[in-house]
Protein backbone atom coordinates (compact mmCIF):
# COMPACT_ATOMS: atom_id res chain seq x y z
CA UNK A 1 102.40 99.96 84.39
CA UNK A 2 104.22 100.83 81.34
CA UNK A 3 107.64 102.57 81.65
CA UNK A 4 106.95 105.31 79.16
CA UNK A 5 103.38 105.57 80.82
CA UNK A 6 104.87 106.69 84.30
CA UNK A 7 107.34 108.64 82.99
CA UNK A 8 105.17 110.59 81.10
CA UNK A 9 102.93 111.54 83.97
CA UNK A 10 106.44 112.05 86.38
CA UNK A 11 107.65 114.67 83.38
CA UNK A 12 104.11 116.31 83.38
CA UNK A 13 102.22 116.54 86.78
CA UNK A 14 103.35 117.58 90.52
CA UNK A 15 102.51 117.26 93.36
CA UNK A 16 102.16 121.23 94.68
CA UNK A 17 102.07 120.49 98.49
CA UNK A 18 99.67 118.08 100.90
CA UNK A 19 97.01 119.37 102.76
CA UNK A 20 97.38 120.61 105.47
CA UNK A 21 99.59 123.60 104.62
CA UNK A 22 100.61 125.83 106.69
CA UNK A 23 103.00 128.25 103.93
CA UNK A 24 99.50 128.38 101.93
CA UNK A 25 97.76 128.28 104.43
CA UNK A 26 95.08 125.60 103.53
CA UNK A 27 93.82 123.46 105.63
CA UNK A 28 92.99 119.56 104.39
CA UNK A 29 89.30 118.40 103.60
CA UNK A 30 87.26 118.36 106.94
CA UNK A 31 86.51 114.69 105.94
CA UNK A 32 89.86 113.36 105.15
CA UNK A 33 91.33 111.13 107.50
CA UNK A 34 94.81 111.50 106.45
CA UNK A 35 96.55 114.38 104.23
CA UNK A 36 95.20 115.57 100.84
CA UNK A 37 97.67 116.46 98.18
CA UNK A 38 97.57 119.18 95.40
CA UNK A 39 99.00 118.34 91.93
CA UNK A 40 99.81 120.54 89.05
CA UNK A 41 99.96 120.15 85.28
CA UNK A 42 102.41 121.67 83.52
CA UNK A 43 99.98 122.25 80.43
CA UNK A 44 96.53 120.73 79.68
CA UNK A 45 97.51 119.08 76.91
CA UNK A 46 99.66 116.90 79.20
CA UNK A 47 96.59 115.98 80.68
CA UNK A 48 94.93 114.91 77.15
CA UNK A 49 98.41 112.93 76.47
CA UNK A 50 97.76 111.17 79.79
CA UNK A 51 94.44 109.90 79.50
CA UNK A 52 95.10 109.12 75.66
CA UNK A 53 98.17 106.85 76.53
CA UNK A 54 96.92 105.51 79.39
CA UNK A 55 93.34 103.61 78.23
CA UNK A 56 95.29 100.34 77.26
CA UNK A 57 96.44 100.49 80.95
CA UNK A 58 92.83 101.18 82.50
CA UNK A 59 91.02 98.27 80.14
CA UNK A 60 93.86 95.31 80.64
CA UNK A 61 96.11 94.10 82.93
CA UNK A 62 99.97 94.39 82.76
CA UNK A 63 100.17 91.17 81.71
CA UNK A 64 97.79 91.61 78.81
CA UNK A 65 99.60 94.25 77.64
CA UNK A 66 101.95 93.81 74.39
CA UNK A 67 103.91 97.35 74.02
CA UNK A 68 104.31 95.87 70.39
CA UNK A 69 100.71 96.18 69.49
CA UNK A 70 99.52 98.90 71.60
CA UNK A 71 97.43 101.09 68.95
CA UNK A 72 95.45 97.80 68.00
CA UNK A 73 94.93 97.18 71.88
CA UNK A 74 93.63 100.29 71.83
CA UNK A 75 90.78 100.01 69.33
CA UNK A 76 90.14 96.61 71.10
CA UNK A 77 89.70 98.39 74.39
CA UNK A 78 87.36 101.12 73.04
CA UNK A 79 85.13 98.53 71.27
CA UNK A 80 84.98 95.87 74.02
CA UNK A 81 86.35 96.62 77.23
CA UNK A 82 85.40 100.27 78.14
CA UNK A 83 82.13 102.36 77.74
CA UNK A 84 82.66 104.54 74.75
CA UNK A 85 80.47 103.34 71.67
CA UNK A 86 77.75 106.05 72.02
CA UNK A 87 76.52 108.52 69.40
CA UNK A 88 77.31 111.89 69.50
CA UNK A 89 79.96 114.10 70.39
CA UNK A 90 78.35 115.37 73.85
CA UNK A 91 77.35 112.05 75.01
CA UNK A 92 81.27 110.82 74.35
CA UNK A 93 82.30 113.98 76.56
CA UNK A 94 80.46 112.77 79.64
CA UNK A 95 81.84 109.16 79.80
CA UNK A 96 83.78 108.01 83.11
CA UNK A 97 87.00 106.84 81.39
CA UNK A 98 88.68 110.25 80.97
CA UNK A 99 89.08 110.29 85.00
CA UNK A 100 89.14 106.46 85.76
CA UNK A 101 92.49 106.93 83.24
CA UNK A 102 93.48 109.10 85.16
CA UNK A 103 93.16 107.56 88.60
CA UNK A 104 94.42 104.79 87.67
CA UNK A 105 97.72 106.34 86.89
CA UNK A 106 97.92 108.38 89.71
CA UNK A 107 97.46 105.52 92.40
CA UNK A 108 100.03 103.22 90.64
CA UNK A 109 102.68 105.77 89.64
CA UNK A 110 102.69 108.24 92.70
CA UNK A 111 101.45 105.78 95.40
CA UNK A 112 102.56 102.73 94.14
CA UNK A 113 99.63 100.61 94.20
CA UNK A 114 99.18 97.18 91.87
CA UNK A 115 96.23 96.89 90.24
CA UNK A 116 93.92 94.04 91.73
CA UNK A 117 91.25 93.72 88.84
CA UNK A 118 91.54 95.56 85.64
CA UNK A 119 88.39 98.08 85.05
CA UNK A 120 88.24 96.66 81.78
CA UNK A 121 87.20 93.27 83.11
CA UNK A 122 83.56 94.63 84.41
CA UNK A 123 82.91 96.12 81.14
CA UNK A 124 79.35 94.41 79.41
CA UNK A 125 79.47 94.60 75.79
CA UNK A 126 75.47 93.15 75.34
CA UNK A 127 74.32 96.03 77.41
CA UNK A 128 77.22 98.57 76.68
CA UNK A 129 77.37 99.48 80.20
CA UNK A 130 80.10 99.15 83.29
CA UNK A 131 79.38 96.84 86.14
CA UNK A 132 78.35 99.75 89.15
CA UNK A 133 81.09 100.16 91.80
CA UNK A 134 84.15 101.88 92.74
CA UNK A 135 85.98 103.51 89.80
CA UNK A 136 89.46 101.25 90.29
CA UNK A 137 90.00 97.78 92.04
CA UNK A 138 93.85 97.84 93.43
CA UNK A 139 95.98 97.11 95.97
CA UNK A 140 98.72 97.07 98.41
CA UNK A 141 100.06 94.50 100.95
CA UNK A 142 102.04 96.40 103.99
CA UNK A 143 103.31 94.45 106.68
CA UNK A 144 101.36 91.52 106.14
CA UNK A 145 98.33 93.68 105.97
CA UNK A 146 96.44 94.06 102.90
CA UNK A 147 95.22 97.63 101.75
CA UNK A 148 92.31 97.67 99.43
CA UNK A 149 92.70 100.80 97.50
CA UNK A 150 89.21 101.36 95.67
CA UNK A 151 88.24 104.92 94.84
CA UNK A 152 86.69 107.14 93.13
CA UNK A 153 87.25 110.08 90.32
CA UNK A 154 85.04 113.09 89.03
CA UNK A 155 86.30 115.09 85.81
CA UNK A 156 83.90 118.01 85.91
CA UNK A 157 84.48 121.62 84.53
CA UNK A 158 82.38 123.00 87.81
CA UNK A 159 83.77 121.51 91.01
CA UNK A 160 80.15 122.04 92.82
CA UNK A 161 78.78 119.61 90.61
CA UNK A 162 81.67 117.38 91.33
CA UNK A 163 80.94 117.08 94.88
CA UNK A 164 77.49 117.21 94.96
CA UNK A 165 77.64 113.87 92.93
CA UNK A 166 80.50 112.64 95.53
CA UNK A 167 78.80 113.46 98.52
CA UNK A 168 75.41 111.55 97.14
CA UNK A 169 76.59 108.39 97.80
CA UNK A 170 80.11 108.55 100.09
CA UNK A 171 78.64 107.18 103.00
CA UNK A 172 77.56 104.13 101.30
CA UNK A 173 80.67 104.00 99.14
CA UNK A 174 82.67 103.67 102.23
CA UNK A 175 80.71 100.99 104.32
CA UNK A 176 81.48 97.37 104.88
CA UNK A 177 77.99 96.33 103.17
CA UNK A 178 79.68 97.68 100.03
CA UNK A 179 83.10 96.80 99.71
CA UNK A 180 81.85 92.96 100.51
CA UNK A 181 79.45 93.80 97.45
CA UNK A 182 82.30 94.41 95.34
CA UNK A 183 84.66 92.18 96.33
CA UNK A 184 81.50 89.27 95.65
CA UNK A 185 81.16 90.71 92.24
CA UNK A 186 84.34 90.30 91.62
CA UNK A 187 85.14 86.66 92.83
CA UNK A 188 81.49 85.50 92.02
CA UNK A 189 81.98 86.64 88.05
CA UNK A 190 85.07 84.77 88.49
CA UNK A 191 87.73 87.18 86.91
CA UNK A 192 91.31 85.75 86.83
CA UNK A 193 93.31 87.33 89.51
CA UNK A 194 96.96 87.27 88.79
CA UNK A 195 98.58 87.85 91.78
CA UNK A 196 102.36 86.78 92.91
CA UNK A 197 102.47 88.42 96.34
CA UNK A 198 101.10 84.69 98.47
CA UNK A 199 98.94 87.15 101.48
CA UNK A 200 96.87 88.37 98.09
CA UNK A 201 97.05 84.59 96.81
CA UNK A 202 95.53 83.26 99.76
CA UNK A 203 92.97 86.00 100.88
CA UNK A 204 91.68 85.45 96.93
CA UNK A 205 91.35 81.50 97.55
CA UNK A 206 89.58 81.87 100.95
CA UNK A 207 87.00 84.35 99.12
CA UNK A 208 86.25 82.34 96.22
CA UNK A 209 86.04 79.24 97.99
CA UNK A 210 82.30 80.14 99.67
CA UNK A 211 79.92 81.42 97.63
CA UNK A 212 77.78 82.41 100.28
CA UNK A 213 80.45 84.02 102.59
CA UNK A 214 80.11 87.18 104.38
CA UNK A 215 83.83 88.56 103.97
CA UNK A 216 83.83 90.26 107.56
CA UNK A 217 85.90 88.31 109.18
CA UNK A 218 88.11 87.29 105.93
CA UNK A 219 88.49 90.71 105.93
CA UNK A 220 89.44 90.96 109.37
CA UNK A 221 91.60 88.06 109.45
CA UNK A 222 94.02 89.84 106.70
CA UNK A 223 94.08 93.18 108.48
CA UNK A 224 92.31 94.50 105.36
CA UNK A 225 91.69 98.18 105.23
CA UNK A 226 89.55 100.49 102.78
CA UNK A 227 91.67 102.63 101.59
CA UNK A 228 89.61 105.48 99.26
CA UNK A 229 91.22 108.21 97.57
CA UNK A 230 88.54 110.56 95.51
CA UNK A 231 90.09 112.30 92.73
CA UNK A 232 88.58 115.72 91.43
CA UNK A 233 89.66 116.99 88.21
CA UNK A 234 87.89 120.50 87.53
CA UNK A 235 88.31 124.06 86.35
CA UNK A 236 90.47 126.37 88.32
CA UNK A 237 88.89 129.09 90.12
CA UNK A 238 89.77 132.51 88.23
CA UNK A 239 92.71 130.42 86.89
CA UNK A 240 94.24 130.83 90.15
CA UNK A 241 95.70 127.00 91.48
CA UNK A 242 95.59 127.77 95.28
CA UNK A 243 92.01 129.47 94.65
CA UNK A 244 90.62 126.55 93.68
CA UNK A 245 91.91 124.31 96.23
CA UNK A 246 91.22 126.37 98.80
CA UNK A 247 87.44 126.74 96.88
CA UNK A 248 87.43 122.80 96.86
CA UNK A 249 88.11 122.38 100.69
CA UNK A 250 85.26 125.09 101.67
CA UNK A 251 82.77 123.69 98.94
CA UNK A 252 83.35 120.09 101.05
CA UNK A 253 83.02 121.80 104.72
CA UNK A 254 79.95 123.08 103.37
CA UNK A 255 78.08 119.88 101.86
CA UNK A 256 79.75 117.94 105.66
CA UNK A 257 77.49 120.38 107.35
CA UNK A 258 73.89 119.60 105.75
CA UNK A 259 75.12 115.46 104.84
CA UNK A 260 77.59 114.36 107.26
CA UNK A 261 80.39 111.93 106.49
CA UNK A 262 80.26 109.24 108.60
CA UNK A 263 83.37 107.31 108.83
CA UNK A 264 82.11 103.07 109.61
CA UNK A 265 82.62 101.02 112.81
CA UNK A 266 82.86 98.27 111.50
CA UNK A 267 85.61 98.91 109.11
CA UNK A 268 88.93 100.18 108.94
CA UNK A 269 88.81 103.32 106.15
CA UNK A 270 91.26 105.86 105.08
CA UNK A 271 89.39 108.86 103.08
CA UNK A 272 91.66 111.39 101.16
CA UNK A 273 91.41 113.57 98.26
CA UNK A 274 93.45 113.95 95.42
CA UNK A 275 93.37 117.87 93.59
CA UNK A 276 94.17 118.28 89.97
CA UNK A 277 92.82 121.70 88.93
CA UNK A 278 93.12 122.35 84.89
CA UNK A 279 92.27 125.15 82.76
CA UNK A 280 89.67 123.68 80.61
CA UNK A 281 88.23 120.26 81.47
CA UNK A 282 85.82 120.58 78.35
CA UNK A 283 88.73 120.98 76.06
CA UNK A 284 91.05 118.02 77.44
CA UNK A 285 88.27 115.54 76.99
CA UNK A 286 87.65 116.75 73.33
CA UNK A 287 91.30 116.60 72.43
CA UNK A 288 91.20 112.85 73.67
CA UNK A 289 88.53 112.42 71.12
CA UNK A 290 90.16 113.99 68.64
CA UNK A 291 93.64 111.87 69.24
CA UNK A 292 91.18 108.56 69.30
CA UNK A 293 89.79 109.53 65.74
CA UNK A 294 92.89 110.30 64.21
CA UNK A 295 94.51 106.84 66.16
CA UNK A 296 97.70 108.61 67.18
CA UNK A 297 100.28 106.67 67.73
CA UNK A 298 101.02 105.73 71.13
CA UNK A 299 104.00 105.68 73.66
């Protein structure tokens, strides 16, 4: 990722405190199998500067990336390699690519993830639609163990909406059945992987070399584990930050109770979420139109 990129988010958001707390006194998501963490903006506009800067680094990989012509990448992203030629101002408001930005960001700057497949790459221009599936592709090799970090992000303005439309389809989103799905998609559509790390290298070759494979035991061979972060970007409750966290964490207890979250057998998953309260998620997403039409320049 871009230099100017990661400092700009490092300058901007931070990380509050992970959940579980015990000075706030917030407990983390009932679900989570590891700790949640609460980030801050310092404004929302820093938030709008984020997502605005960082589409070139959601549509292309680092190596397709020339900071020399980063305004024309840009308009090259926004016309063929993310959804966002639609008509009307309210139909451009509730496009994905605000949070996928945003996620993106977060997992490679703060956790220090690479990016496996570009989300640009699963873009359709005939159909002007997004190949369905987890809202990034990266990944992380730990002691000869690959991590498959593929998660998901929801940019609401009311968080109940937010996690109603998580908690409709976490259970599949975090089974074997359909992490082999994407995985297939990817190797079967044949995207370029660029990877130098040789584990990566040769778990790619072994997948691509079978059409017909069931990646189980690929899978299992390479120690690979889902990891899936869920990012939730809404209002704050009575502009109040620890309100609305504690708010989120309830809301999530409550939906576990009537739709269970069943963690898989079969697989080895890590679940956690990721908190970013803001003032006015409405707003933000308008101000990233508004810096698109006037093609700001960017960092």
């Amino acid at each position: 990722m871009r230099k100017t990129l990661a400092d700009l988010f490092n300058n901007t958001v931070t990380l509050r405190y992970k959940l579980p707390n015990n000075v706030n006194d917030c407990e983390k998501s009932i679900i989570s199998t590891s700790e949640d963490f609460a980030f801050q903006a310092k404004r929302d506009n820093d938030i709008v500067e984020l997502i605005y800067n960082g589409i070139v680094d959601l549509a292309y990989d680092d190596y397709q990336i020339d900071i020399n012509k980063l305004n024309e990448l840009q308009r090259r992203a926004l016309d063929f390699r993310i959804r966002f030629n639609v008509e009307g101002q309210s139909a451009k408001i509730k496009l994905g690519f605000y949070g996928e930005v945003l996620l993106n960001i977060f997992l490679q700057v703060f956790f220090g993830t690479d990016v496996f497949v570009a989300r640009g790459e699963f873009y359709d221009l005939l159909s002007n639609s997004e190949v369905k599936g987890y809202d990034c592709h990266h990944i992380i090799q730990k002691n000869n163990n690959l991590e498959f970090w593929f998660g998901e992000v929801k940019f609401y303005g009311q968080y109940k909406n937010a996690l109603k439309k998580i908690w409709a389809n976490l259970n599949k989103d975090i089974s074997f059945d359909y992490l082999n799905k994407n995985l297939q998609t990817i190797f079967q559509k044949k995207y370029e992987i660029y990877a130098e790390d040789l584990l990566i290298d040769r778990f790619v070759n072994d997948c691509k070399a079978d059409p017909y494979r069931n990646l189980y035991e690929d899978i299992k061979r390479y120690k690979g584990k889902l990891i899936y972060p869920i990012l939730l970007v809404s209002n704050e409750i009575n502009n109040d930050f620890e309100d609305s966290i504690k708010s989120y964490i309830k809301e999530i207890k409550e939906l576990n109770k009537t739709n269970p979250i069943n963690i898989p057998n079969d697989l080895s998953v890590e679940l956690f979420f990721i908190f970013l309260p803001v003032k006015d998620a409405r707003i933000i997403k308008e101000e990233v139109l508004e810096c698109i039409q006037k093609n700001k320049p960017l960092i």
